[in-house]
C-alpha atoms as a PDB file:
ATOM      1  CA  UNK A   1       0.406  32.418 -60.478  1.00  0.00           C
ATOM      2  CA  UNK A   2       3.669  34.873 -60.202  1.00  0.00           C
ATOM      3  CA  UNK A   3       3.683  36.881 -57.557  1.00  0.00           C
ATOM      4  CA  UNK A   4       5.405  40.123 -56.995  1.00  0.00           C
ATOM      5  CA  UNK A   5       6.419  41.967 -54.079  1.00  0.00           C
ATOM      6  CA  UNK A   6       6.502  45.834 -53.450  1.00  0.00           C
ATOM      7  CA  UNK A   7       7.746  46.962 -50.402  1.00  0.00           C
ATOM      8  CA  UNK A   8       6.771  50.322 -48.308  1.00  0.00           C
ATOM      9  CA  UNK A   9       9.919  52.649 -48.262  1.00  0.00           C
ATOM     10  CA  UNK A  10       9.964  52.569 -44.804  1.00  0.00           C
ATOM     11  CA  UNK A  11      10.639  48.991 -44.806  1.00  0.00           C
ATOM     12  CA  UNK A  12      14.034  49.454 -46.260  1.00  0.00           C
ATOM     13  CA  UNK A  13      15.023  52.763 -44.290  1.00  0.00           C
ATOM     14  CA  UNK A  14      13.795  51.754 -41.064  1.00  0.00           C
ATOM     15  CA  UNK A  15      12.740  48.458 -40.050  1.00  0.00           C
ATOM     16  CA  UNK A  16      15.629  46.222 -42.089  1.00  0.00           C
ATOM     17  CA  UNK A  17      18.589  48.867 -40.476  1.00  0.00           C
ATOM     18  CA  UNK A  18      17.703  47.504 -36.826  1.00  0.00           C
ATOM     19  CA  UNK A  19      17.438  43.890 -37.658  1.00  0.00           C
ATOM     20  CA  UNK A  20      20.352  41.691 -37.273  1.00  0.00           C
ATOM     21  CA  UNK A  21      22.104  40.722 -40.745  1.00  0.00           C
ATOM     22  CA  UNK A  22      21.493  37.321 -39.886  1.00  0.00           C
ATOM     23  CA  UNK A  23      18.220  37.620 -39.394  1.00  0.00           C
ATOM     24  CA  UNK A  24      17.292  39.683 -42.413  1.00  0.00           C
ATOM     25  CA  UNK A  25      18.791  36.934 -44.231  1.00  0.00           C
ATOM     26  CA  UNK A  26      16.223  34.767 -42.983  1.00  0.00           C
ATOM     27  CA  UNK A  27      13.274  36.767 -43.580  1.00  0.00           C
ATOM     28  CA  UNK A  28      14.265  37.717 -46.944  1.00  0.00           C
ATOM     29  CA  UNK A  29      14.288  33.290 -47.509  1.00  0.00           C
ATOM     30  CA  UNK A  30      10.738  33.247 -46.005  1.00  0.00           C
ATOM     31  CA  UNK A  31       9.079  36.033 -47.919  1.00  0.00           C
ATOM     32  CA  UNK A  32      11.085  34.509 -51.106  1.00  0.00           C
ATOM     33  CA  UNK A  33       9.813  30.669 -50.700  1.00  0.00           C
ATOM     34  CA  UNK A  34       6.905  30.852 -48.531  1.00  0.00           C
ATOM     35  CA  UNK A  35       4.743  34.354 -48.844  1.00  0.00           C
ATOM     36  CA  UNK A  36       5.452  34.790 -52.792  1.00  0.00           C
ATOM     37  CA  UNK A  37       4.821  31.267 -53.372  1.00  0.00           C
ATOM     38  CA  UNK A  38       1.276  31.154 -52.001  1.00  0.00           C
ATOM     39  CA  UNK A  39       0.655  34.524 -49.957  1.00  0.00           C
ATOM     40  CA  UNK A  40      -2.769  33.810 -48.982  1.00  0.00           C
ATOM     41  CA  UNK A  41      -2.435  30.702 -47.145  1.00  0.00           C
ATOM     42  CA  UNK A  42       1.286  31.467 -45.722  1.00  0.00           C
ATOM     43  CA  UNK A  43       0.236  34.348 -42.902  1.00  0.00           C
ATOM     44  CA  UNK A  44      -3.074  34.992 -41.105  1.00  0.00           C
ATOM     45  CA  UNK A  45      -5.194  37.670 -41.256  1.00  0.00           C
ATOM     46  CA  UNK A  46      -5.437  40.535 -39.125  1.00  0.00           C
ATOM     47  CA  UNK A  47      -8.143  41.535 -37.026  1.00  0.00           C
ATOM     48  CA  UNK A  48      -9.453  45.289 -35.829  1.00  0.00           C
ATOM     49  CA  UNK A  49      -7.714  48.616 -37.342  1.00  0.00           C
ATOM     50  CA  UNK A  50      -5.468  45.929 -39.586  1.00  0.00           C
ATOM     51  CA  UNK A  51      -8.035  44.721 -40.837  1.00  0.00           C
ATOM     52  CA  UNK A  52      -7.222  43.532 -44.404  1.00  0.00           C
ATOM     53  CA  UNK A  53      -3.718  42.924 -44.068  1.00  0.00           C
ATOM     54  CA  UNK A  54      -1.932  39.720 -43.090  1.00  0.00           C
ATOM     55  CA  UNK A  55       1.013  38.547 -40.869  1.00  0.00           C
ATOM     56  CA  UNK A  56       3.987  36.227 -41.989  1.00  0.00           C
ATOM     57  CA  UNK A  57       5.544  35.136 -38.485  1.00  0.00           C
ATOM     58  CA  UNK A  58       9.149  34.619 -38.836  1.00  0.00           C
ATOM     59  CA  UNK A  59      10.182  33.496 -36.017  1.00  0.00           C
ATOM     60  CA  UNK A  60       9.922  36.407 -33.468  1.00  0.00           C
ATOM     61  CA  UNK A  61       9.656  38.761 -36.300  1.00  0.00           C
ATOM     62  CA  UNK A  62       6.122  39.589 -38.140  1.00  0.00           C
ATOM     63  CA  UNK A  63       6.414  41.127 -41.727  1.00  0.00           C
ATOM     64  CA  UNK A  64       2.651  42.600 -42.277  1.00  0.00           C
ATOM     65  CA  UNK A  65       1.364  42.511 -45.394  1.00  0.00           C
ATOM     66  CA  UNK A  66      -1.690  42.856 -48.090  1.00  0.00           C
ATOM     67  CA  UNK A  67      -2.395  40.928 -51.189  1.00  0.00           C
ATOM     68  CA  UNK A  68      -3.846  42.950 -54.292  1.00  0.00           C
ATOM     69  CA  UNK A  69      -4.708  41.262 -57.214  1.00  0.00           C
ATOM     70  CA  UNK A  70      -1.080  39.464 -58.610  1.00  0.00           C
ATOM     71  CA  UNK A  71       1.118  41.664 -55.668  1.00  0.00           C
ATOM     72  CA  UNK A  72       1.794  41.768 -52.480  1.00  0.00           C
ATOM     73  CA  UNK A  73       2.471  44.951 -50.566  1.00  0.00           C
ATOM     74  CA  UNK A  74       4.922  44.376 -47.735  1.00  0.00           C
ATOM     75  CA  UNK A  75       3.861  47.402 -45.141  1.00  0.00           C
ATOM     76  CA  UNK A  76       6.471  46.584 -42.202  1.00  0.00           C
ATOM     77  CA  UNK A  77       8.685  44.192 -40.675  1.00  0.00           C
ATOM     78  CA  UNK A  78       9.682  44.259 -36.962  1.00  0.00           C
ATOM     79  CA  UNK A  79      10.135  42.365 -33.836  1.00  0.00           C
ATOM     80  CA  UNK A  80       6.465  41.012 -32.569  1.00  0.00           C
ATOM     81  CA  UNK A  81       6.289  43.542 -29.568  1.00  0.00           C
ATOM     82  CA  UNK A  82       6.534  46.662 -31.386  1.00  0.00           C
ATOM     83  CA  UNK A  83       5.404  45.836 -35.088  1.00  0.00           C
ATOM     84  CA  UNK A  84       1.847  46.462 -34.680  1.00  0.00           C
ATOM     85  CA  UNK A  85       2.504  50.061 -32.906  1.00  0.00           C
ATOM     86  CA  UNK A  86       2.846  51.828 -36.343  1.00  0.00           C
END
């Protein structure tokens, strides 16, 4: 099955701006090879007010997201301290 990914417009205005190039780099690789490949078995799920969404841990990075039908909606990505704030 193709998968495609939408991301939130926050995503690219604030959350990639304060990661290091580097390390947007590498996220980019595991959202490209692991989480569009197979998105339901590549994060967990969330528990509580996320309920319904999942986490891809990338290193110490998290990008939250949810699977609809043949998409995947990428809500945030940020360090694993703050992410979950939002």
């Amino acid at each position: 099955m193709k998968w495609q990914a939408i991301y939130h417009p926050d995503v690219e205005k604030e959350d990639l701006p304060k990661i290091p190039k580097n390390l947007q780099a590498r996220i980019k690789k595991a959202i490209e090879l692991r989480l569009l490949q197979d998105p339901a078995s590549s994060g967990e799920p969330l528990r509580k007010s996320l309920k319904g969404h999942r986490k891809l841990r990338v290193g110490n990075y998290r990008v939250i997201y949810r699977i609809e039908e043949s998409t995947v909606f990428i809500f945030k990505i940020g360090h694993r301290k703050e992410v979950y704030r939002k």
